[in-house]
C-alpha atoms as a PDB file:
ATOM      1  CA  UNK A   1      30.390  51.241 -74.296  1.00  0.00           C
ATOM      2  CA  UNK A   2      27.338  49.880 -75.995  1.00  0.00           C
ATOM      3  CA  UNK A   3      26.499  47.985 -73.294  1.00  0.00           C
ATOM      4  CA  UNK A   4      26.489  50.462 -70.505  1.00  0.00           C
ATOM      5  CA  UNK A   5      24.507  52.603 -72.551  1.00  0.00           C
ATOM      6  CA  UNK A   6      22.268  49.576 -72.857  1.00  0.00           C
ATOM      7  CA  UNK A   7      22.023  49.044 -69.138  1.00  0.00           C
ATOM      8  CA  UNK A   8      21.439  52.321 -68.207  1.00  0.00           C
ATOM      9  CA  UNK A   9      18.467  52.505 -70.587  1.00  0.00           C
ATOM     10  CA  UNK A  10      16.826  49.297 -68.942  1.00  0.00           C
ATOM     11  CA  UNK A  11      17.275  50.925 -65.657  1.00  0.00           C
ATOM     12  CA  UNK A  12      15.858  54.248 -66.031  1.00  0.00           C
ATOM     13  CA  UNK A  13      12.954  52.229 -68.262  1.00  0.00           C
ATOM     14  CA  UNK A  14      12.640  49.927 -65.322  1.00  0.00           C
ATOM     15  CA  UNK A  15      12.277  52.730 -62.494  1.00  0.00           C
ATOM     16  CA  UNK A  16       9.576  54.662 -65.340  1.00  0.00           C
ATOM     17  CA  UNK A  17       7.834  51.333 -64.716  1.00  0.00           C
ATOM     18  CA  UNK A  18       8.118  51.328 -60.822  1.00  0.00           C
ATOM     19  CA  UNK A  19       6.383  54.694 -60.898  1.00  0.00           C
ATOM     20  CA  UNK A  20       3.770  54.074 -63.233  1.00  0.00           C
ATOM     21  CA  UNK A  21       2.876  50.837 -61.242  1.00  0.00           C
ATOM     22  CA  UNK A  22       2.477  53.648 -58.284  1.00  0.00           C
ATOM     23  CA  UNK A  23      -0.068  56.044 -59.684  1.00  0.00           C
ATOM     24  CA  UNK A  24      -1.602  53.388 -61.310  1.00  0.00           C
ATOM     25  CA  UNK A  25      -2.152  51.753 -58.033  1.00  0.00           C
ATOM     26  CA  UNK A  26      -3.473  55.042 -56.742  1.00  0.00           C
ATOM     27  CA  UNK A  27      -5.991  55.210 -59.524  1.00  0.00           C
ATOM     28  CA  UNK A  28      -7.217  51.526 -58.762  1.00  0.00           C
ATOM     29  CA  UNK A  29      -7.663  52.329 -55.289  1.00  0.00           C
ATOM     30  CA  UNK A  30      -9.633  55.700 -55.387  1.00  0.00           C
ATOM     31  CA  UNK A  31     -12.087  54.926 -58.894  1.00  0.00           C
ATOM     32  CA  UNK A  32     -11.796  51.046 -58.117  1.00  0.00           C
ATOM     33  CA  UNK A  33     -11.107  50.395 -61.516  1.00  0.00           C
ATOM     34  CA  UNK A  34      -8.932  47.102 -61.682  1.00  0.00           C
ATOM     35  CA  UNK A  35     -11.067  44.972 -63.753  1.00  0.00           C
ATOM     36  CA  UNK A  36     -11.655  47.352 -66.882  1.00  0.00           C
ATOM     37  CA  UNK A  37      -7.836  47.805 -66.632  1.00  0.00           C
ATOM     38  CA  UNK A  38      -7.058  44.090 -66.704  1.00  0.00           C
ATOM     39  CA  UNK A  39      -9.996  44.464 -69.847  1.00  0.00           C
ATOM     40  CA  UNK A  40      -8.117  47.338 -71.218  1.00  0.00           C
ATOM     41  CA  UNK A  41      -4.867  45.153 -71.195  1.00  0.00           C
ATOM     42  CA  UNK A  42      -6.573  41.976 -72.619  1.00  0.00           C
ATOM     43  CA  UNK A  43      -8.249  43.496 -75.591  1.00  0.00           C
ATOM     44  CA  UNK A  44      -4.742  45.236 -76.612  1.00  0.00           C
ATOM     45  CA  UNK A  45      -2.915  41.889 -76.125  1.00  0.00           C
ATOM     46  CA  UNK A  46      -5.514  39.855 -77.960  1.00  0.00           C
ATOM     47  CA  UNK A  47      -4.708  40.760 -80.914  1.00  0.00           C
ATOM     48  CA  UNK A  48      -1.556  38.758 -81.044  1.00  0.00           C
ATOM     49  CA  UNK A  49      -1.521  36.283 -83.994  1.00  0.00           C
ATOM     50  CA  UNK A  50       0.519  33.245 -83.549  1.00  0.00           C
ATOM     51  CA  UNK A  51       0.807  32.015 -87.141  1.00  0.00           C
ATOM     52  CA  UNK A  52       1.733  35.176 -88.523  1.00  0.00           C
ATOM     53  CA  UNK A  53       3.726  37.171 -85.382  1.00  0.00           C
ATOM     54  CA  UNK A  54       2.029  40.525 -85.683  1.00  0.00           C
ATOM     55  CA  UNK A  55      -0.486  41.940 -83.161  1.00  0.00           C
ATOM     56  CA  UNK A  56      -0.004  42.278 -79.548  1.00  0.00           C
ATOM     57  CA  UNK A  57      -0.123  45.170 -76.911  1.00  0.00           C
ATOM     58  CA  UNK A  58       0.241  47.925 -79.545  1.00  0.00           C
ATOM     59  CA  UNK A  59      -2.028  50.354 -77.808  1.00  0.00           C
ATOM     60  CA  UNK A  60      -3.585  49.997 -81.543  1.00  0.00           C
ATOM     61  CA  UNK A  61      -7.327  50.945 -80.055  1.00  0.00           C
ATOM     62  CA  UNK A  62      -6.696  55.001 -79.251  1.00  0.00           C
ATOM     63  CA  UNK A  63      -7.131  54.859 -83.287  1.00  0.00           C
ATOM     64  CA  UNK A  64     -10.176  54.281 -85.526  1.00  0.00           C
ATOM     65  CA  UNK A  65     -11.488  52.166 -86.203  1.00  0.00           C
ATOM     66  CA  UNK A  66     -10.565  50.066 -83.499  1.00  0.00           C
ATOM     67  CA  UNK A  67     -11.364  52.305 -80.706  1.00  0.00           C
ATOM     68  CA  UNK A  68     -15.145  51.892 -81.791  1.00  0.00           C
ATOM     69  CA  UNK A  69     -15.181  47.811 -82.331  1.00  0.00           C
ATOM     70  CA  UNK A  70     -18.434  46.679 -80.004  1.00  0.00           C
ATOM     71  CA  UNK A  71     -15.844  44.523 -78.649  1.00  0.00           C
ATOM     72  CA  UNK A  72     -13.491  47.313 -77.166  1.00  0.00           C
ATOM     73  CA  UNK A  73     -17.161  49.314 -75.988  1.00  0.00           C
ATOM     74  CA  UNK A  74     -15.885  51.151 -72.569  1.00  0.00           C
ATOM     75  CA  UNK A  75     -12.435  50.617 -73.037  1.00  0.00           C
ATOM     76  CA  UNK A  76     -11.914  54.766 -73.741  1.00  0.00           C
ATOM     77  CA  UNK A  77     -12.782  54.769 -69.512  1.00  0.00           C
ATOM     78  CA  UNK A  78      -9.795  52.754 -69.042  1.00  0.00           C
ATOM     79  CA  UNK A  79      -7.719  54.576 -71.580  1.00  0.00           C
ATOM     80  CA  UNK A  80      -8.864  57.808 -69.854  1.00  0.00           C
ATOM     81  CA  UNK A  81      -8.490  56.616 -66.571  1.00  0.00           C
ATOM     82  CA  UNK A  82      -4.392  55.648 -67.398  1.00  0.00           C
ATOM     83  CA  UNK A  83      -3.757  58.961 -69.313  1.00  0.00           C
ATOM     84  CA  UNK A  84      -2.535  61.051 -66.366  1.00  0.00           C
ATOM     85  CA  UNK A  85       0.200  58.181 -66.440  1.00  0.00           C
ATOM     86  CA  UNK A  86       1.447  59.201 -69.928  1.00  0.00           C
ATOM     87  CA  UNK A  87       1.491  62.379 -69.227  1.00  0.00           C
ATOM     88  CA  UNK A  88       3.668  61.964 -65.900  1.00  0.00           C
ATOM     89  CA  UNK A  89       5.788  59.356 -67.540  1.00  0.00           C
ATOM     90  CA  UNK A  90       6.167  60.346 -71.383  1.00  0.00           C
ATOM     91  CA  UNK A  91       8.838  58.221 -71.822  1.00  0.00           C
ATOM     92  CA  UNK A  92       6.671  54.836 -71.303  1.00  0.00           C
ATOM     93  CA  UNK A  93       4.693  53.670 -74.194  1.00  0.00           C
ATOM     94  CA  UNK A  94       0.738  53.741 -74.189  1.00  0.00           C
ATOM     95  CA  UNK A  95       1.025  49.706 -74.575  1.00  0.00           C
ATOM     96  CA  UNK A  96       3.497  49.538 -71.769  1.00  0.00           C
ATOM     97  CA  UNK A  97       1.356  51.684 -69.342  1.00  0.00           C
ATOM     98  CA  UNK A  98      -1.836  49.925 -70.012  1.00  0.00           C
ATOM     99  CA  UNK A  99      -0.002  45.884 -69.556  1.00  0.00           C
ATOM    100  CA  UNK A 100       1.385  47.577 -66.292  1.00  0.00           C
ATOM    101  CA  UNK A 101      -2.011  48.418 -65.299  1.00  0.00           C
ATOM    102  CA  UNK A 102      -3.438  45.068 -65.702  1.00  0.00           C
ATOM    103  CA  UNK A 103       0.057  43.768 -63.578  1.00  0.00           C
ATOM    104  CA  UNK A 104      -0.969  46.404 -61.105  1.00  0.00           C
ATOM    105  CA  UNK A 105      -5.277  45.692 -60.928  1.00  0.00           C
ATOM    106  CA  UNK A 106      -4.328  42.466 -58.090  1.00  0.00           C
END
């Protein structure tokens, strides 16, 4: 039973994804905003450390004081820009939405 349960999850995760990658797609193509996405995504991955396994696509920079490293300057555009997709898709994580956008910024 486990395991159905399971399988249903990943599917109805899986179609949240499908339809993010849509309005995301939408908001590329009117504000031609694919590269600060793909930034957006990059920054949040980068902070992956291999040595110790903590980091990654956390969505870590919506909080102080990362949201105002020099290195992440701009980045609130691109979290702005994705925000209408957390609000239409509440079930998706921040981090998942903005590594979709980066998938979706081709």
């Amino acid at each position: 039973m486990a395991a159905l349960d399971l399988e249903a999850r990943h599917a109805a995760y899986q179609m949240e994804i499908r339809a993010a990658a849509v309005i995301i797609a939408e908001i590329i193509r009117l504000k031609g905003c694919g590269p600060i996405l793909v930034r957006l995504a990059w920054h949040d991955a980068g902070t992956y450390d291999v040595k110790t396994k903590t980091g990654g696509p956390h969505a870590a920079m919506r909080f102080e004081p990362e949201a105002s490293y020099a290195a992440d300057a701009g980045l609130n555009i691109a979290r702005d820009l994705l925000e209408p997709v957390h609000a239409a898709l509440p079930g998706l994580s921040y981090a998942d939405i903005w590594q979709a956008s980066c998938s979706s910024s081709d």
